[in-house]
Protein backbone atom coordinates (compact mmCIF):
# COMPACT_ATOMS: atom_id res chain seq x y z
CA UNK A 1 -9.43 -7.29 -28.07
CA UNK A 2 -13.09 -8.89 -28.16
CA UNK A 3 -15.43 -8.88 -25.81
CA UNK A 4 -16.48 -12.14 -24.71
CA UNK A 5 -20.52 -12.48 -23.66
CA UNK A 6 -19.37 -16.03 -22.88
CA UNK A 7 -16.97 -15.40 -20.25
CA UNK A 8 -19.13 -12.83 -18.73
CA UNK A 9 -22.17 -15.52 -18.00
CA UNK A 10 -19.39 -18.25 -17.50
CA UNK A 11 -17.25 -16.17 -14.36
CA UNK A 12 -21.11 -14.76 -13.11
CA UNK A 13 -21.72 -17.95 -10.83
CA UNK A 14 -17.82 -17.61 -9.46
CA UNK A 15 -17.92 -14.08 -9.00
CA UNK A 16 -21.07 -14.58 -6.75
CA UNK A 17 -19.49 -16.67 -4.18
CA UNK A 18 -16.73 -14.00 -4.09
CA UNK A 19 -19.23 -11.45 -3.87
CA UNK A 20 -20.50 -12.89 -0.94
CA UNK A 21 -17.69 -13.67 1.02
CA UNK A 22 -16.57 -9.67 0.35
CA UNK A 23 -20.17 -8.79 1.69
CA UNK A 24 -19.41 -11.26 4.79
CA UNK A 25 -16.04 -9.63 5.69
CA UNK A 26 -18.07 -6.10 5.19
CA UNK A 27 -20.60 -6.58 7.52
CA UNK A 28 -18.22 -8.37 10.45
CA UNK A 29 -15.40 -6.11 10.05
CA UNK A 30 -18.46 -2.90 10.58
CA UNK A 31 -19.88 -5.10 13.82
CA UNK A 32 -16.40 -4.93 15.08
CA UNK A 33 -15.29 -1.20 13.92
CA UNK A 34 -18.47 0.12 15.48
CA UNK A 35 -18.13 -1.92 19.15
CA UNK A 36 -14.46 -1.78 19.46
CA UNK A 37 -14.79 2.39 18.00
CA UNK A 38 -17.19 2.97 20.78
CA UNK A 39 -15.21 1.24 23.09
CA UNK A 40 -12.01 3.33 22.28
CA UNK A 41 -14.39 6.33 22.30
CA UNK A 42 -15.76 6.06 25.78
CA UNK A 43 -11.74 4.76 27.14
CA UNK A 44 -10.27 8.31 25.70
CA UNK A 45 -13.80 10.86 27.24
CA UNK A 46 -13.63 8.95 30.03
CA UNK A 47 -9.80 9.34 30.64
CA UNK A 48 -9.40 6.39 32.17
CA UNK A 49 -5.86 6.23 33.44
CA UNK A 50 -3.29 4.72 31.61
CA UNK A 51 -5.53 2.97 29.42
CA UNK A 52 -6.34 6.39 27.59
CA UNK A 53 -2.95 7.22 26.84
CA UNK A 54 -2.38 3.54 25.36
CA UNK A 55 -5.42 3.45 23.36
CA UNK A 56 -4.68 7.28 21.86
CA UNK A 57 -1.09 5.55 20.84
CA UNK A 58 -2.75 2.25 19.39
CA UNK A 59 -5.22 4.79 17.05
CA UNK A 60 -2.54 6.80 15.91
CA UNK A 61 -0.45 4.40 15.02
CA UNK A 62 -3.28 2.48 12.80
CA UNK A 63 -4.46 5.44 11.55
CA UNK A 64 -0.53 6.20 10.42
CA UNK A 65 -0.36 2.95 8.77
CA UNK A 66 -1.38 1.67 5.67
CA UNK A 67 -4.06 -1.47 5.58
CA UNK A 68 -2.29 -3.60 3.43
CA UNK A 69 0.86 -3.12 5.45
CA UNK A 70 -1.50 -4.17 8.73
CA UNK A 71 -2.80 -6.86 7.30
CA UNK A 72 0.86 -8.46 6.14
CA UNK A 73 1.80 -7.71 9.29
CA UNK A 74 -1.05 -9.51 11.42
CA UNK A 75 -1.30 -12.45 9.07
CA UNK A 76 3.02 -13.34 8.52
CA UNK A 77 4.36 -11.82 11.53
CA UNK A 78 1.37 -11.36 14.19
CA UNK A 79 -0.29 -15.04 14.15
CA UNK A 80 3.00 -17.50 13.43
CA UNK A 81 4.68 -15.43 16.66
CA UNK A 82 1.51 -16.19 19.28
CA UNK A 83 1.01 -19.68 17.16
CA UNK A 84 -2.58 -18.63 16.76
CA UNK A 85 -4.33 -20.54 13.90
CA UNK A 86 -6.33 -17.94 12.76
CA UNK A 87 -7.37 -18.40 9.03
CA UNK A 88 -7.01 -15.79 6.15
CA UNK A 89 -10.54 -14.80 6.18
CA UNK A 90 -10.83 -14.25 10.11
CA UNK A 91 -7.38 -12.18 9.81
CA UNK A 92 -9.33 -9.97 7.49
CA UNK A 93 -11.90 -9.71 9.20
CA UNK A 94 -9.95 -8.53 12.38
CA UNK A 95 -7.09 -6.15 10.83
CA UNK A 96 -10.15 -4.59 8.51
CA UNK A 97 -12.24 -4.15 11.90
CA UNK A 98 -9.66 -2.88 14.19
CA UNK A 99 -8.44 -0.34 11.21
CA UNK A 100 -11.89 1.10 10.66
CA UNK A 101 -12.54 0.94 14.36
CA UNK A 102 -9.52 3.74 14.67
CA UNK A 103 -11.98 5.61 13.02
CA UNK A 104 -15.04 5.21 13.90
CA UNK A 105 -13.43 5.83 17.24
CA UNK A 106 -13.42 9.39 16.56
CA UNK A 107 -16.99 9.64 14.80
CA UNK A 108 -18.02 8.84 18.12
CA UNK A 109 -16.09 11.04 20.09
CA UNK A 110 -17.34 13.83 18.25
CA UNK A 111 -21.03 13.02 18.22
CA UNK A 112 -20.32 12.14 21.99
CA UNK A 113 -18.58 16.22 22.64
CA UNK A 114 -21.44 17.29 20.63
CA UNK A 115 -24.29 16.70 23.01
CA UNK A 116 -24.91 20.36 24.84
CA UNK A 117 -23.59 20.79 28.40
CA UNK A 118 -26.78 21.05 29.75
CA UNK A 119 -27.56 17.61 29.43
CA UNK A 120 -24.17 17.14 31.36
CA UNK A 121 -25.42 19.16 33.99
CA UNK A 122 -28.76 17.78 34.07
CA UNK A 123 -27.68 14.43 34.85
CA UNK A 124 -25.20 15.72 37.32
CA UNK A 125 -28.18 17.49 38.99
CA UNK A 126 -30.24 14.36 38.92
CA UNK A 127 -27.32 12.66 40.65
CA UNK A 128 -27.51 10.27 38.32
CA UNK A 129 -25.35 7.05 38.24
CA UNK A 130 -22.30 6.95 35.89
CA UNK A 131 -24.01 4.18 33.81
CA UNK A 132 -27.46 5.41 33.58
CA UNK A 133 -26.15 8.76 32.41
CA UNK A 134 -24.16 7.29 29.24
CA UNK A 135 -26.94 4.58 28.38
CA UNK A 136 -29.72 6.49 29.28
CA UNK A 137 -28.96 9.98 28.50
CA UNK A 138 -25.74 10.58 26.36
CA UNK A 139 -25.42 7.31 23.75
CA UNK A 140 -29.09 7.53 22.39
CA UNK A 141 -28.58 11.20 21.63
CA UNK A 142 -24.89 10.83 20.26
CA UNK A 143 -25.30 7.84 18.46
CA UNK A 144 -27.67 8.31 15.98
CA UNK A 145 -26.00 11.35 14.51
CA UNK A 146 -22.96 9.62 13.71
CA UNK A 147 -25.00 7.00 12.04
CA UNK A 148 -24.46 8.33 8.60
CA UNK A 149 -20.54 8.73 8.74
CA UNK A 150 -20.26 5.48 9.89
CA UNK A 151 -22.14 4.38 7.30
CA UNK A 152 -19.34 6.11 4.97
CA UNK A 153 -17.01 3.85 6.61
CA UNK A 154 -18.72 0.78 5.99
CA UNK A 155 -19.00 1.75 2.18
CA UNK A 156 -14.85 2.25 2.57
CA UNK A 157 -14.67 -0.86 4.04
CA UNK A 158 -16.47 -2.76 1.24
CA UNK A 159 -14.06 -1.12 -1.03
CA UNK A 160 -10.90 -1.75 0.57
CA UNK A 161 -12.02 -5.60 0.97
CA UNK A 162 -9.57 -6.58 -2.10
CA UNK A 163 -6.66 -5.99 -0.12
CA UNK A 164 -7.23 -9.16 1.60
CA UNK A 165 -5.94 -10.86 -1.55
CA UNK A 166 -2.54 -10.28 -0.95
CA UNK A 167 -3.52 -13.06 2.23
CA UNK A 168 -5.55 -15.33 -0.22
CA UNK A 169 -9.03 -14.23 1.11
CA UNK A 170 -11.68 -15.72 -1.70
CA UNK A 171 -12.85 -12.24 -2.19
CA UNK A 172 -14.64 -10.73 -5.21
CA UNK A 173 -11.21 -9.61 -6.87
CA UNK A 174 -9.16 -12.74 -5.78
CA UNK A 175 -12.36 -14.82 -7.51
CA UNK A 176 -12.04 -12.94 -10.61
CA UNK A 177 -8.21 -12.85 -10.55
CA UNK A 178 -7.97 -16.94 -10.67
CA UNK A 179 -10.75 -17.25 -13.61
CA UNK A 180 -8.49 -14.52 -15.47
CA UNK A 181 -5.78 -16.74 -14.92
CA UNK A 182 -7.48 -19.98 -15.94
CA UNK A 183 -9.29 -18.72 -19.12
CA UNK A 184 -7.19 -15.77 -20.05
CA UNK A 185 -10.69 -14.00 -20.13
CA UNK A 186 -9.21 -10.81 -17.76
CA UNK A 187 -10.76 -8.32 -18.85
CA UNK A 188 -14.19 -9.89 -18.65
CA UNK A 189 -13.46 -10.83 -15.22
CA UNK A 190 -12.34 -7.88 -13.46
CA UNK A 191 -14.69 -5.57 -15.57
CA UNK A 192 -17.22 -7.63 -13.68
CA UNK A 193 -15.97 -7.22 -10.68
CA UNK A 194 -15.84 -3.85 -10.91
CA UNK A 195 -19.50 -3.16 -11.86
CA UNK A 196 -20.87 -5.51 -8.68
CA UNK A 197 -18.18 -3.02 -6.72
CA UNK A 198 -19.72 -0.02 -8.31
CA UNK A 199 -22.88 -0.79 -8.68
CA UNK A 200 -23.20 -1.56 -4.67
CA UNK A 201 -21.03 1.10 -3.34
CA UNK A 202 -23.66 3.50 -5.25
CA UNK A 203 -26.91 2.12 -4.16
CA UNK A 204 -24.90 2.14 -0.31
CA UNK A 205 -24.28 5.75 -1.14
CA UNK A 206 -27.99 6.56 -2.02
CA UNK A 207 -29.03 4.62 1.18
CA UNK A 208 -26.76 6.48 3.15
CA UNK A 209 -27.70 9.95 1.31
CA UNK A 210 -31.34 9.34 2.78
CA UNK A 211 -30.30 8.11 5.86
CA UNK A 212 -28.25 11.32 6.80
CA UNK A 213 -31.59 13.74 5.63
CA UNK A 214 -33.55 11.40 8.39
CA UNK A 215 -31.07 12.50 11.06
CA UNK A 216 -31.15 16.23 10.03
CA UNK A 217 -34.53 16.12 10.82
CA UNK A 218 -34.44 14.89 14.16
């Protein structure tokens, strides 16, 4: 088999636009793990009733099911049932968020349990309202140590993005699957793919390397 420096600068310009579209689910799908996370988070510490115990049933069961079975599920079963027309790139979009959120969920919890009970009891000796306690007190503290894991999970998330091709997302791998199939040139085109995958995932992983030395010094 010969290498082909043709198809290589030929499949670049298509690759691109799948590149970007990967990058787009990536950085929605983290907006929504890290606000609907939180949410979950603050639901289970603040054990609101009912609520609590359904959102602790919801996380297990994502976190006990595989992606690609979540994402079948939401797009052939999920959205035909409520008649929703959602299209395959917003489907990824949600079943990537709401998976990673099931996660992130817990990042937060423990960066929430890990802020000392004397700030607990400050507050409470401040009489401080419910609301100005978490904004003002516990969040700014808790967040930013959890910063670098959920950075982690973003880098996961960019990785996992290729399961969305089993929906017909326009993703990196789904780009370079369809010029395979048009100019037999395969292994060009995934070998491509896989160096703009590994080549971002590591310079994510340096970023977030750095990142997580800033919050050990704080």
């Amino acid at each position: 088999m010969v290498w082909d420096r043709g198809a290589v600068s030929d499949s670049f310009p298509l690759l691109l636009a799948g590149l970007v579209v990967t990058l787009e689910i990536t950085v929605l799908g983290s907006l929504l793990a890290y606000v609907l996370g939180l949410v979950f988070a603050l639901i289970r510490r603040l054990r609101v009733p009912v609520l609590n115990q359904a959102v602790y049933l919801f996380v297990e069961f994502i976190r006990s099911t595989p992606l690609l079975v979540q994402v079948f599920v939401f797009f052939w079963v999920l959205q035909p049932a409520v008649g929703l027309p959602i299209s395959a790139f917003a489907s990824g979009v949600i079943v990537i968020g709401v998976h990673y959120a099931c996660y992130t969920s817990e990042v937060y919890r423990a960066g929430i349990e890990a802020i000392p009970q004397g700030q607990w009891e400050a507050a409470t000796a401040l009489n401080l309202p419910r609301t100005r306690v978490w904004s003002g007190v516990i969040l700014p503290q808790s967040v930013p140590r959890v910063v670098p894991a959920l950075g982690n999970y973003t880098i996961s998330m960019f990785k996992e993005t290729p399961l969305l091709l089993a929906i017909g997302v326009q993703d990196l791998l789904n780009r370079a699957k369809e010029y395979g199939a048009e100019t037999f040139s395969v292994t060009e085109a995934y070998t491509m793919a896989g160096a703009f995958f590994l080549v971002i995932s590591y310079v994510a992983s340096l970023l977030v390397r750095r990142l997580e030395s800033r919050v050990g010094q704080l």
